[in-house]
N, C-alpha and C. Protein backbone atom coordinates (compact mmCIF):
# COMPACT_ATOMS: atom_id res chain seq x y z
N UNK A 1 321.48 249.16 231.24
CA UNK A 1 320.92 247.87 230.94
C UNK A 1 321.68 246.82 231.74
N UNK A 2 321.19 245.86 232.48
CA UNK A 2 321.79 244.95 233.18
C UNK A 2 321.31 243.39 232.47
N UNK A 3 321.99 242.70 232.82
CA UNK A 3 321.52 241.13 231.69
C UNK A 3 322.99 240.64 232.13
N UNK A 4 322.64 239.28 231.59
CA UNK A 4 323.16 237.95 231.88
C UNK A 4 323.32 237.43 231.07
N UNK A 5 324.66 236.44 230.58
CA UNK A 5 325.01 235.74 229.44
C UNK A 5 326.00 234.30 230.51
N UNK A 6 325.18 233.30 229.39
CA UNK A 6 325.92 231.42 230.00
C UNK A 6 327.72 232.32 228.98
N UNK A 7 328.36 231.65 229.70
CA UNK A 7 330.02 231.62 229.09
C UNK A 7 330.26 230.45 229.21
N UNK A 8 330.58 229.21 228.32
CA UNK A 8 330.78 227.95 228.73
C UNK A 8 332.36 227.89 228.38
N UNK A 9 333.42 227.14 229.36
CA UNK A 9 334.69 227.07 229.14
C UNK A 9 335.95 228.18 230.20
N UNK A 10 334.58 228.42 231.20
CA UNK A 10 335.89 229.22 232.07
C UNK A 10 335.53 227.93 233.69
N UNK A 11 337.43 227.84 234.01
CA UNK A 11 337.34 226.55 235.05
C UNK A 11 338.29 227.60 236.24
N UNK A 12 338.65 228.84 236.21
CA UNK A 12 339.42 228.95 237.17
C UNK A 12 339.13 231.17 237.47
N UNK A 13 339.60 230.96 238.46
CA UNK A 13 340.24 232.39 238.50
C UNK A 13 340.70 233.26 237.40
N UNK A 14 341.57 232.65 236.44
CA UNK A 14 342.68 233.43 235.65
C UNK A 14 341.30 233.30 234.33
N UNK A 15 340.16 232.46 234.29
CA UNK A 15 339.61 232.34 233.29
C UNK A 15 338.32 233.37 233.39
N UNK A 16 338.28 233.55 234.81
CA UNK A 16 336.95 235.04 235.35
C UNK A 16 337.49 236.09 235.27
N UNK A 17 339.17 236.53 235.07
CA UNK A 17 339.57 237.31 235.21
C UNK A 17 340.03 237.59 233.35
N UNK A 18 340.24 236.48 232.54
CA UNK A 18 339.95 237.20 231.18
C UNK A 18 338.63 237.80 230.42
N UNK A 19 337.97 236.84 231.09
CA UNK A 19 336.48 236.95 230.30
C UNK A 19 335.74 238.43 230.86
N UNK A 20 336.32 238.56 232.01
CA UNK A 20 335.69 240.31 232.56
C UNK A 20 336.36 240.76 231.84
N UNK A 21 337.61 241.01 231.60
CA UNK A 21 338.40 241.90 230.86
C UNK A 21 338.34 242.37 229.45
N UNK A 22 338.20 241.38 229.08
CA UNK A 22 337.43 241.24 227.56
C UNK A 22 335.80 242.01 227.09
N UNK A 23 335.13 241.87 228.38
CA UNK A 23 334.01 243.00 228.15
C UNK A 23 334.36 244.31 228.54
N UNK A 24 334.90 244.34 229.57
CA UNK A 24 335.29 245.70 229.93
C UNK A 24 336.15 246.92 229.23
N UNK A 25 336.83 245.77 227.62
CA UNK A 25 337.82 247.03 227.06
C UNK A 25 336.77 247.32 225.73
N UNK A 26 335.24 247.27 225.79
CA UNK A 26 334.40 247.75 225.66
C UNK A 26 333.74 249.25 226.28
N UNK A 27 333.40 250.37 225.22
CA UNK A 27 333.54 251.23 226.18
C UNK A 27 331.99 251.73 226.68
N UNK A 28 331.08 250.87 226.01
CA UNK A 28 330.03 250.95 226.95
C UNK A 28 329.31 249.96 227.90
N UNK A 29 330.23 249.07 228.50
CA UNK A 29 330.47 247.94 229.02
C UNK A 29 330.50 249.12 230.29
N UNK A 30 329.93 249.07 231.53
CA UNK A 30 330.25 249.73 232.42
C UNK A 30 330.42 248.98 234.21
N UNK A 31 330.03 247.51 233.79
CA UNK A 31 330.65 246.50 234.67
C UNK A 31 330.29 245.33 234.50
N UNK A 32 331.84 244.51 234.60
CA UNK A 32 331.30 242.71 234.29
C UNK A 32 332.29 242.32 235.57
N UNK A 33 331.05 241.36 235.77
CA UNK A 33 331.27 240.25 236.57
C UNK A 33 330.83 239.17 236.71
N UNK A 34 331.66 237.48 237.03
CA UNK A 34 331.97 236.73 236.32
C UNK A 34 331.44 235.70 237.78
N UNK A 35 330.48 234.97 237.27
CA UNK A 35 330.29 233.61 238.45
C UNK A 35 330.28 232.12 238.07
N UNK A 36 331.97 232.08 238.80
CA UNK A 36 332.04 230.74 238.01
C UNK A 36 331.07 229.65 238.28
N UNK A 37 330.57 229.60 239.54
CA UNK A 37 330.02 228.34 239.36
C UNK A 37 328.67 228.10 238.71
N UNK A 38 328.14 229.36 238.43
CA UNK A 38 327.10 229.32 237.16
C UNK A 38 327.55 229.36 235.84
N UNK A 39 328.64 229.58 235.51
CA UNK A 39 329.23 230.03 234.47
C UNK A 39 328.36 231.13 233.81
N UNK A 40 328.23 232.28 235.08
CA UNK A 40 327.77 233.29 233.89
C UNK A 40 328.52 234.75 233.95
N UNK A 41 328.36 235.73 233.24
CA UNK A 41 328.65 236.57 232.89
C UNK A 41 328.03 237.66 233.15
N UNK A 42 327.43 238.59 234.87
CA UNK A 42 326.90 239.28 234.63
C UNK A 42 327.05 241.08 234.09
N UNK A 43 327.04 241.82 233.71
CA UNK A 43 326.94 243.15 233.04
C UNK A 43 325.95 244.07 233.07
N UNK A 44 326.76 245.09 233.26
CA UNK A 44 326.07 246.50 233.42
C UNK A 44 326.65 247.41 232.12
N UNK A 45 325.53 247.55 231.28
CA UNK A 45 325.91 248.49 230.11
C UNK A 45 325.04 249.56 229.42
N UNK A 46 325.37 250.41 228.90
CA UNK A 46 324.60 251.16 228.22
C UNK A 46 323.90 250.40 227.25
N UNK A 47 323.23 251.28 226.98
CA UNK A 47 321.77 250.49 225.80
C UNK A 47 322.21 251.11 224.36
N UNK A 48 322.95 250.41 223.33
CA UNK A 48 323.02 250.54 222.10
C UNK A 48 322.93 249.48 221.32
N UNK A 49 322.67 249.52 220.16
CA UNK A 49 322.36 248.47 218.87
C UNK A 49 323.70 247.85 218.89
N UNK A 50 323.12 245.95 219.26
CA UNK A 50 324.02 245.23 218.77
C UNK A 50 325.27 245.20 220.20
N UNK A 51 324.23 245.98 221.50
CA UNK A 51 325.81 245.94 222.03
C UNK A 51 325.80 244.23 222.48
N UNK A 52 324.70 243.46 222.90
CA UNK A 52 325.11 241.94 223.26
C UNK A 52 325.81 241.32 222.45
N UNK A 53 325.71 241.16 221.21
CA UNK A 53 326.61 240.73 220.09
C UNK A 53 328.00 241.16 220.02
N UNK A 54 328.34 242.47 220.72
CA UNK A 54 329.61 242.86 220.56
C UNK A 54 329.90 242.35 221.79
N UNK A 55 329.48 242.19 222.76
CA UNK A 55 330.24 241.61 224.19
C UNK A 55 330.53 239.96 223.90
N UNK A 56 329.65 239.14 223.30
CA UNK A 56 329.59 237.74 223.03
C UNK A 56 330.82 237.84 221.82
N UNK A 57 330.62 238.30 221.21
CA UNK A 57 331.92 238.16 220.04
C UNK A 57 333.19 238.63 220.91
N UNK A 58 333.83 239.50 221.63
CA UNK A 58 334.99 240.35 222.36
C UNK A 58 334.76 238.89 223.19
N UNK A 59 334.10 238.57 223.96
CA UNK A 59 334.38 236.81 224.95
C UNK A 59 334.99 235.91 224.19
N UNK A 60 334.59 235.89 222.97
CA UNK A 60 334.71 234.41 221.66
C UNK A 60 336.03 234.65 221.22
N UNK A 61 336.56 235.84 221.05
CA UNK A 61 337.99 236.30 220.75
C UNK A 61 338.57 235.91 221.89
N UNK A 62 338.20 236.22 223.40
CA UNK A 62 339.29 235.75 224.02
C UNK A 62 339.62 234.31 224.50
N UNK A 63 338.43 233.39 223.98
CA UNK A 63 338.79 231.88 223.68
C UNK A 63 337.49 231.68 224.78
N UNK A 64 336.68 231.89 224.67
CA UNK A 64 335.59 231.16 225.94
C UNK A 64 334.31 231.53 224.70
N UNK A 65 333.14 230.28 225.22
CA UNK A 65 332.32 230.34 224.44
C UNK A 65 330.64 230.75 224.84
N UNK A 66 330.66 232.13 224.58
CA UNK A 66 329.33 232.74 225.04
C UNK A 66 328.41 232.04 224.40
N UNK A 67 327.27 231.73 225.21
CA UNK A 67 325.77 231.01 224.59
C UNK A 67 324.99 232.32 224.33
């Protein structure tokens, strides 16, 4: 499954480089990557129940705010 999520609150490098990280210690997260100047979040993941909710909540823990 591939998809796209707004992340509002990342301004730098060190802030594309938490917010990937944070999906990725997800283990059916199978690639994120981060464009700041859209502020989005794109991902490659397996297809299970509830997994967008678990990637948007694991972002919200690490202090950035998924739409």
């Amino acid at each position: 499954m591939n998809t796209k999520i707004t992340v509002k609150g990342m301004t730098c490098n060190h802030c594309k480089m938490n917010v990937e990280k944070a999906a990725l210690r997800l283990d059916f997260v199978k690639k994120a990557v981060v464009n700041l100047k859209k502020s989005e979040l794109a991902l490659v993941m397996d297809e299970i129940d509830g997994a967008l909710d678990r990637v948007k909540e694991a972002v919200k823990e690490a202090g950035y705010a998924p739409v």
